[in-house]
C-alpha atoms as a PDB file:
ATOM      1  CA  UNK A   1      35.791  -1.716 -49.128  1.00  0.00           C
ATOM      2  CA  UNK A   2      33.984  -2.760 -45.906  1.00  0.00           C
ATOM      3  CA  UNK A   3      31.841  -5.453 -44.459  1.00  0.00           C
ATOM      4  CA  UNK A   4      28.689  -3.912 -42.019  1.00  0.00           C
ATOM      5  CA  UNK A   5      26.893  -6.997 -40.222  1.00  0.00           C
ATOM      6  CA  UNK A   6      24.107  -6.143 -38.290  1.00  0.00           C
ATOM      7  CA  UNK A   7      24.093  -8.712 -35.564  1.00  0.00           C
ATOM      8  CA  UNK A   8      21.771  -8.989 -32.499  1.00  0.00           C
ATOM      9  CA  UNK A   9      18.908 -11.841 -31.786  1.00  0.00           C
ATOM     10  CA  UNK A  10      15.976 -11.637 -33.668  1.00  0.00           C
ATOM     11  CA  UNK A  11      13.999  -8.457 -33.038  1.00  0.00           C
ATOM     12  CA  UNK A  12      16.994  -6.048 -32.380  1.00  0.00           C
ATOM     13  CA  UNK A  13      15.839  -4.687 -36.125  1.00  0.00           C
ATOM     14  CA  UNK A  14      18.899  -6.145 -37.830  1.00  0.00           C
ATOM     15  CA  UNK A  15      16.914  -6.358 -41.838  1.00  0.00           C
ATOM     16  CA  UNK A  16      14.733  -2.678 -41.009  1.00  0.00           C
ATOM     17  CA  UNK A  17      18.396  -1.086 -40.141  1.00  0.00           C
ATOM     18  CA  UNK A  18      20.338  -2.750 -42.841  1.00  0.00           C
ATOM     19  CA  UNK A  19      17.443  -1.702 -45.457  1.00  0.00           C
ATOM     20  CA  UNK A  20      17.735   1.842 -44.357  1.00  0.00           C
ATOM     21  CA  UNK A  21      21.385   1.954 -44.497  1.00  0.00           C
ATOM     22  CA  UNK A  22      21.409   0.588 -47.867  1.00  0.00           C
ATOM     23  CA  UNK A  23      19.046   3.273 -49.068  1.00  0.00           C
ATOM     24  CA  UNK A  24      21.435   5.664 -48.087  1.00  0.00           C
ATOM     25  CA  UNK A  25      24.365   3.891 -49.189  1.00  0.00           C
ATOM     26  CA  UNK A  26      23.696   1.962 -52.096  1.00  0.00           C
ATOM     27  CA  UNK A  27      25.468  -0.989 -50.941  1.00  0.00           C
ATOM     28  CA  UNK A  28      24.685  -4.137 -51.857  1.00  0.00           C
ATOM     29  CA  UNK A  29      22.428  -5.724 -48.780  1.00  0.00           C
ATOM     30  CA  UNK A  30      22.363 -10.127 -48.363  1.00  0.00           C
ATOM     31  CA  UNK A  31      19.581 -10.919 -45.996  1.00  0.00           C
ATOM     32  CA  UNK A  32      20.814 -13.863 -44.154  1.00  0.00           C
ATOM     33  CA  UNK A  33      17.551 -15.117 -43.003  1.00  0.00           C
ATOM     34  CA  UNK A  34      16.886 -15.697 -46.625  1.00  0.00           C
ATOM     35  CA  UNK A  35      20.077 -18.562 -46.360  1.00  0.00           C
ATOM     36  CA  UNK A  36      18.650 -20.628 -44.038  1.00  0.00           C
ATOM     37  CA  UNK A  37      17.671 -23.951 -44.767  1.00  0.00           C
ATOM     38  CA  UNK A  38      14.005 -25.332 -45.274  1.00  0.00           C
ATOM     39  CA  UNK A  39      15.235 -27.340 -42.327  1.00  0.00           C
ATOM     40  CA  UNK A  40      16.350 -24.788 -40.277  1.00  0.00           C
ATOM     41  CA  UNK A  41      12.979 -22.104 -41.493  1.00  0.00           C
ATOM     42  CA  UNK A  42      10.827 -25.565 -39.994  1.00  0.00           C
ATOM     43  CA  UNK A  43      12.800 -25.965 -37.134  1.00  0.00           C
ATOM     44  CA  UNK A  44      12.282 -21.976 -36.268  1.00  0.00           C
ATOM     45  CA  UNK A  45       8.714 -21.629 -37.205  1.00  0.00           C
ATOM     46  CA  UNK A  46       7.483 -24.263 -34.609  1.00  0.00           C
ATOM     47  CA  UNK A  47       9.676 -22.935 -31.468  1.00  0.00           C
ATOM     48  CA  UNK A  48      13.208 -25.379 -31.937  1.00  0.00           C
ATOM     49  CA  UNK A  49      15.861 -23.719 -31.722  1.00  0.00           C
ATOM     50  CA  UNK A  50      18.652 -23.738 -33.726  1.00  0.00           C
ATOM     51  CA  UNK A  51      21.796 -25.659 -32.894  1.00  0.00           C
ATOM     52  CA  UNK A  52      25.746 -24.639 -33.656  1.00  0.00           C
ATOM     53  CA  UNK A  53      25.200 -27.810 -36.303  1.00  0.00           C
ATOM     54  CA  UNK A  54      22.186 -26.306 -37.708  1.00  0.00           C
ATOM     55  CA  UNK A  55      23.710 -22.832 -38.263  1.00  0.00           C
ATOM     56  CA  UNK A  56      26.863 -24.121 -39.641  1.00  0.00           C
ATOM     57  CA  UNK A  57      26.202 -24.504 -43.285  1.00  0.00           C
ATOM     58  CA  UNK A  58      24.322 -21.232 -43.284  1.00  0.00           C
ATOM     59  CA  UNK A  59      27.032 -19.290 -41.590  1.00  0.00           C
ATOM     60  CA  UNK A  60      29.612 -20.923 -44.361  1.00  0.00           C
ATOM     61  CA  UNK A  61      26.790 -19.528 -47.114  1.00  0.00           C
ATOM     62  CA  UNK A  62      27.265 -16.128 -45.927  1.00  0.00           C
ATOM     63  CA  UNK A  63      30.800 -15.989 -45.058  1.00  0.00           C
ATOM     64  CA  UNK A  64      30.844 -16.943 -49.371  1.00  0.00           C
ATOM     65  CA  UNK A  65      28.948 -13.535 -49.595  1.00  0.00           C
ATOM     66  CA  UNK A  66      31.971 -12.073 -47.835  1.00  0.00           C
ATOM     67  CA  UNK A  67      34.284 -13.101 -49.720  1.00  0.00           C
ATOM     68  CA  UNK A  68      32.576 -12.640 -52.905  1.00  0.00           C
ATOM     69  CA  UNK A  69      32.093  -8.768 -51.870  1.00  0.00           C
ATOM     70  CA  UNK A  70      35.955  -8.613 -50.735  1.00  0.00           C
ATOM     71  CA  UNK A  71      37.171  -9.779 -53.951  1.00  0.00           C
ATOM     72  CA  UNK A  72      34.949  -7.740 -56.140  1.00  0.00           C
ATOM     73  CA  UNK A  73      36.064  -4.921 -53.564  1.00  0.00           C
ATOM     74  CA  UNK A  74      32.269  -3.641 -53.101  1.00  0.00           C
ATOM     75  CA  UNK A  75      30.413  -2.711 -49.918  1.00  0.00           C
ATOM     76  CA  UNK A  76      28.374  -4.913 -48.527  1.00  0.00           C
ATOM     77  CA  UNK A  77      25.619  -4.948 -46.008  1.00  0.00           C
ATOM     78  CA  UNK A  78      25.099  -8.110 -44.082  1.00  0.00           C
ATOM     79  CA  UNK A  79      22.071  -9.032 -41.764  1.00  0.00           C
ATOM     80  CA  UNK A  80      23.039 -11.891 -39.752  1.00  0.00           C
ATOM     81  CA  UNK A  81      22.433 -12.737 -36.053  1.00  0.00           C
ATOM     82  CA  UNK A  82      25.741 -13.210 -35.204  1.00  0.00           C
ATOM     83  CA  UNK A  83      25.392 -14.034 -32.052  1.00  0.00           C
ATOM     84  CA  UNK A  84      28.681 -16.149 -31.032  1.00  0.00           C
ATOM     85  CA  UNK A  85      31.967 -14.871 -31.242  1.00  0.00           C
ATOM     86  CA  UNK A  86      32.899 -18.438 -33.290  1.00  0.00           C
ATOM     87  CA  UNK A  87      30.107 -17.559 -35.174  1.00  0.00           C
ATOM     88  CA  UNK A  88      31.510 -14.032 -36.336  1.00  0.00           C
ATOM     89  CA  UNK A  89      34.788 -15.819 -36.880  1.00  0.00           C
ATOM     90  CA  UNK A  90      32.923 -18.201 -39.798  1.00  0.00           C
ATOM     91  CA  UNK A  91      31.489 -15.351 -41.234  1.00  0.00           C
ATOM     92  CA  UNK A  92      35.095 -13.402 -41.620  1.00  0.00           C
ATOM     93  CA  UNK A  93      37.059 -16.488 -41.975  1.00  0.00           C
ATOM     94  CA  UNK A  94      40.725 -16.359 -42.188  1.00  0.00           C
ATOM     95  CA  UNK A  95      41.724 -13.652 -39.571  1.00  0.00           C
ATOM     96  CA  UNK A  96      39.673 -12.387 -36.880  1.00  0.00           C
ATOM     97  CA  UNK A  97      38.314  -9.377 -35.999  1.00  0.00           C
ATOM     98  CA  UNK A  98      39.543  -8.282 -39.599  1.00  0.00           C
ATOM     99  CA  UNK A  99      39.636  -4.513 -40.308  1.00  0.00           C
ATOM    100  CA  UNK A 100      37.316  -4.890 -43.482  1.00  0.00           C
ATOM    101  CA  UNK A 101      34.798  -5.904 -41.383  1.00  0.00           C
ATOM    102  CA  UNK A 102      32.707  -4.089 -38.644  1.00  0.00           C
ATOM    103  CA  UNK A 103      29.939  -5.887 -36.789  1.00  0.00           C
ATOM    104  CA  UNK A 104      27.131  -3.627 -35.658  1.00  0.00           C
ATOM    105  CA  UNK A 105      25.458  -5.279 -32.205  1.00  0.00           C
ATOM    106  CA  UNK A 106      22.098  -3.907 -31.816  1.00  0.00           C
ATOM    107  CA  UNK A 107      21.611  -4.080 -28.602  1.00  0.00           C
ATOM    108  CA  UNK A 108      18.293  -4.190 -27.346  1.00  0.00           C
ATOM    109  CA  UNK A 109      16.363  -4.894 -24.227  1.00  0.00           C
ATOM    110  CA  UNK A 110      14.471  -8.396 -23.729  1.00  0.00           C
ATOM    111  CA  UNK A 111      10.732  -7.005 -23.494  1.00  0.00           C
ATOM    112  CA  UNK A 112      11.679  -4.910 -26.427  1.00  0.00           C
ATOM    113  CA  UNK A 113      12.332  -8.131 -28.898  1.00  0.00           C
ATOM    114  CA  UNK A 114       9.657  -9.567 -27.948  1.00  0.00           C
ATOM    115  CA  UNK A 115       7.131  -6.921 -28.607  1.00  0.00           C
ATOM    116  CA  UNK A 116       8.631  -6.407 -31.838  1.00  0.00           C
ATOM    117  CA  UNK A 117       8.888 -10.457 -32.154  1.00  0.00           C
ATOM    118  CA  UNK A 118       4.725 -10.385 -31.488  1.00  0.00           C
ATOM    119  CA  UNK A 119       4.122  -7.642 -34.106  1.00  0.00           C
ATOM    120  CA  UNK A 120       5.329  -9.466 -37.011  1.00  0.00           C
ATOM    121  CA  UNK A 121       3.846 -11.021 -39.242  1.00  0.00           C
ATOM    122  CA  UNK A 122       5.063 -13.654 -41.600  1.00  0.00           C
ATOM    123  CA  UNK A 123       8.028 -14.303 -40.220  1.00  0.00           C
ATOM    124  CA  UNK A 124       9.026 -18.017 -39.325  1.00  0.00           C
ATOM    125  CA  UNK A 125      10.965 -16.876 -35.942  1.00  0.00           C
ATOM    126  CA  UNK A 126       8.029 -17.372 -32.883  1.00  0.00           C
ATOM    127  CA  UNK A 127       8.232 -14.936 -29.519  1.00  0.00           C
ATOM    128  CA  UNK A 128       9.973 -18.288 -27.511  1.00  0.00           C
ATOM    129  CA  UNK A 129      13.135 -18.426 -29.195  1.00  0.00           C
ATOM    130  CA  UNK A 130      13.623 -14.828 -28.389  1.00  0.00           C
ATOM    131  CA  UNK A 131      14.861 -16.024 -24.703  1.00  0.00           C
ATOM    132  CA  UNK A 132      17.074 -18.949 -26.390  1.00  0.00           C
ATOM    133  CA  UNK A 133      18.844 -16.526 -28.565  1.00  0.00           C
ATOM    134  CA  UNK A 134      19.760 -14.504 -25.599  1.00  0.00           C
ATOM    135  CA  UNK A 135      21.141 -17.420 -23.488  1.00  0.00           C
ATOM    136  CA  UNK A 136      23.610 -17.996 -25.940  1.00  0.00           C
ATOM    137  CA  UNK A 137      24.652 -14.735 -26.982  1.00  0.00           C
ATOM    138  CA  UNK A 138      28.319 -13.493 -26.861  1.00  0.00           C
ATOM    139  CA  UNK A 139      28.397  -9.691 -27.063  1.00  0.00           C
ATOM    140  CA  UNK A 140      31.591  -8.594 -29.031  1.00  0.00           C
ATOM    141  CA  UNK A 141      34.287  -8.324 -26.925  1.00  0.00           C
ATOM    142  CA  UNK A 142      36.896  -5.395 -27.141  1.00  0.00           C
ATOM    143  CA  UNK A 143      39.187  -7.176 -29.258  1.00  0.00           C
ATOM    144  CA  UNK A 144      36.287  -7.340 -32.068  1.00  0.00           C
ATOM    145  CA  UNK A 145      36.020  -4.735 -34.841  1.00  0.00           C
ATOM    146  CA  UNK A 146      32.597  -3.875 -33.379  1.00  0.00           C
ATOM    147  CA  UNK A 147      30.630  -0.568 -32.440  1.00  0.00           C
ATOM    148  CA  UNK A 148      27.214  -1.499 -29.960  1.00  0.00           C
ATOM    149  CA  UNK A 149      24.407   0.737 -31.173  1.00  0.00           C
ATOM    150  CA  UNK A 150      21.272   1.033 -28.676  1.00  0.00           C
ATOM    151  CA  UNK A 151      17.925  -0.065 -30.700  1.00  0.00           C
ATOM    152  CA  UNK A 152      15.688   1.874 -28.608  1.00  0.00           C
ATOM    153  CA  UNK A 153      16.763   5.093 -30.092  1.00  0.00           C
ATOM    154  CA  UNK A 154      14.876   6.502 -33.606  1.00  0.00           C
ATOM    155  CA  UNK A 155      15.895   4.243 -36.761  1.00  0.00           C
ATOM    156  CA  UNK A 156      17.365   7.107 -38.435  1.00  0.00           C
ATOM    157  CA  UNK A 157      19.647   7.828 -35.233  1.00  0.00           C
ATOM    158  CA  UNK A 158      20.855   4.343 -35.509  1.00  0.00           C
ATOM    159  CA  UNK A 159      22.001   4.763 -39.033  1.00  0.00           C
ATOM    160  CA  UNK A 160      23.319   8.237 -38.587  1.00  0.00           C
ATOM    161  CA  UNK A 161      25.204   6.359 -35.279  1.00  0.00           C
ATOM    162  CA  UNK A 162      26.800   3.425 -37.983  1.00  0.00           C
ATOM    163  CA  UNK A 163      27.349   6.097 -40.461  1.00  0.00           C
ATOM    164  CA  UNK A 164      29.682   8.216 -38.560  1.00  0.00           C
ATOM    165  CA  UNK A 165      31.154   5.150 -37.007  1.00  0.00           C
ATOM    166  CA  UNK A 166      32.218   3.593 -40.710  1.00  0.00           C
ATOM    167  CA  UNK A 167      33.352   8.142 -41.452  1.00  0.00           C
ATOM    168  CA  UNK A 168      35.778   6.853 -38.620  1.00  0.00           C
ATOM    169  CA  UNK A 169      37.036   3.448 -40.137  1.00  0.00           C
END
């Protein structure tokens, strides 16, 4: 059984990746953008960012995704910014890094979010938080169960990339 969360600030492709990699999986896939609050969706969709207080309650909503997959001992695929180490701690709970689950940072270049950012459409997440997101990011360290994945490369390189990485686990 294993955890994938696709972390990264918005942009970095975390629900395009984690709906591929299902489709070749089969594993269940939890959007986490679909957990946030209306408060948090209002705050987003006119430029606020979010604050540690904000995110709390959603992070403790998907860490009970975790640990629903853990005990039914299914695969799951996660899309969840991530982007705080205390952050990836809520979402594992209990001991951290834990072995059961691997975060996948998708890194990606500033000028590369926020093209993608600008291309969207219907999505409550505006081209300004983009920078926010960045200035409080915590790349995994080396103590995290984490593998860093360049975006820039072809989609299906990025899966084949986590694929072989979770071969490994």
């Amino acid at each position: 059984m294993v955890v994938v969360v696709m972390m990264g600030p918005t942009g970095c492709g975390k629900s395009t990746i984690a709906s591929i990699l299902q489709r070749r999986t089969n594993w269940r896939f939890v959007e986490g953008d679909d957990y946030h609050s209306a408060e948090n969706i209002s705050k987003m969709s006119s430029g606020i960012p979010l604050t540690d207080e904000d995110r709390q309650p959603w992070l403790e909503a998907l860490h009970a995704e975790v640990e629903r997959s853990q005990a039914a001992h299914s695969n799951l695929i996660l899309a969840c910014s991530s982007l705080k180490r205390q952050y990836r701690a809520t979402l594992v709970g209990g001991d951290y890094p834990s072995e059961d689950v691997l975060f996948v940072y998708l890194d990606t270049p500033k000028d590369v979010l926020e093209a993608r950012v600008r291309e969207r459409k219907n999505h409550p997440v505006h081209e300004d938080i983009v920078q926010s997101q960045l200035d409080i990011l915590e790349p995994p360290g080396a103590d995290e169960h984490c593998v860093n994945i360049d975006t820039t490369l072809d989609r299906k390189d990025v899966v084949s990339r986590i694929l072989k990485e979770l071969d490994r686990a």
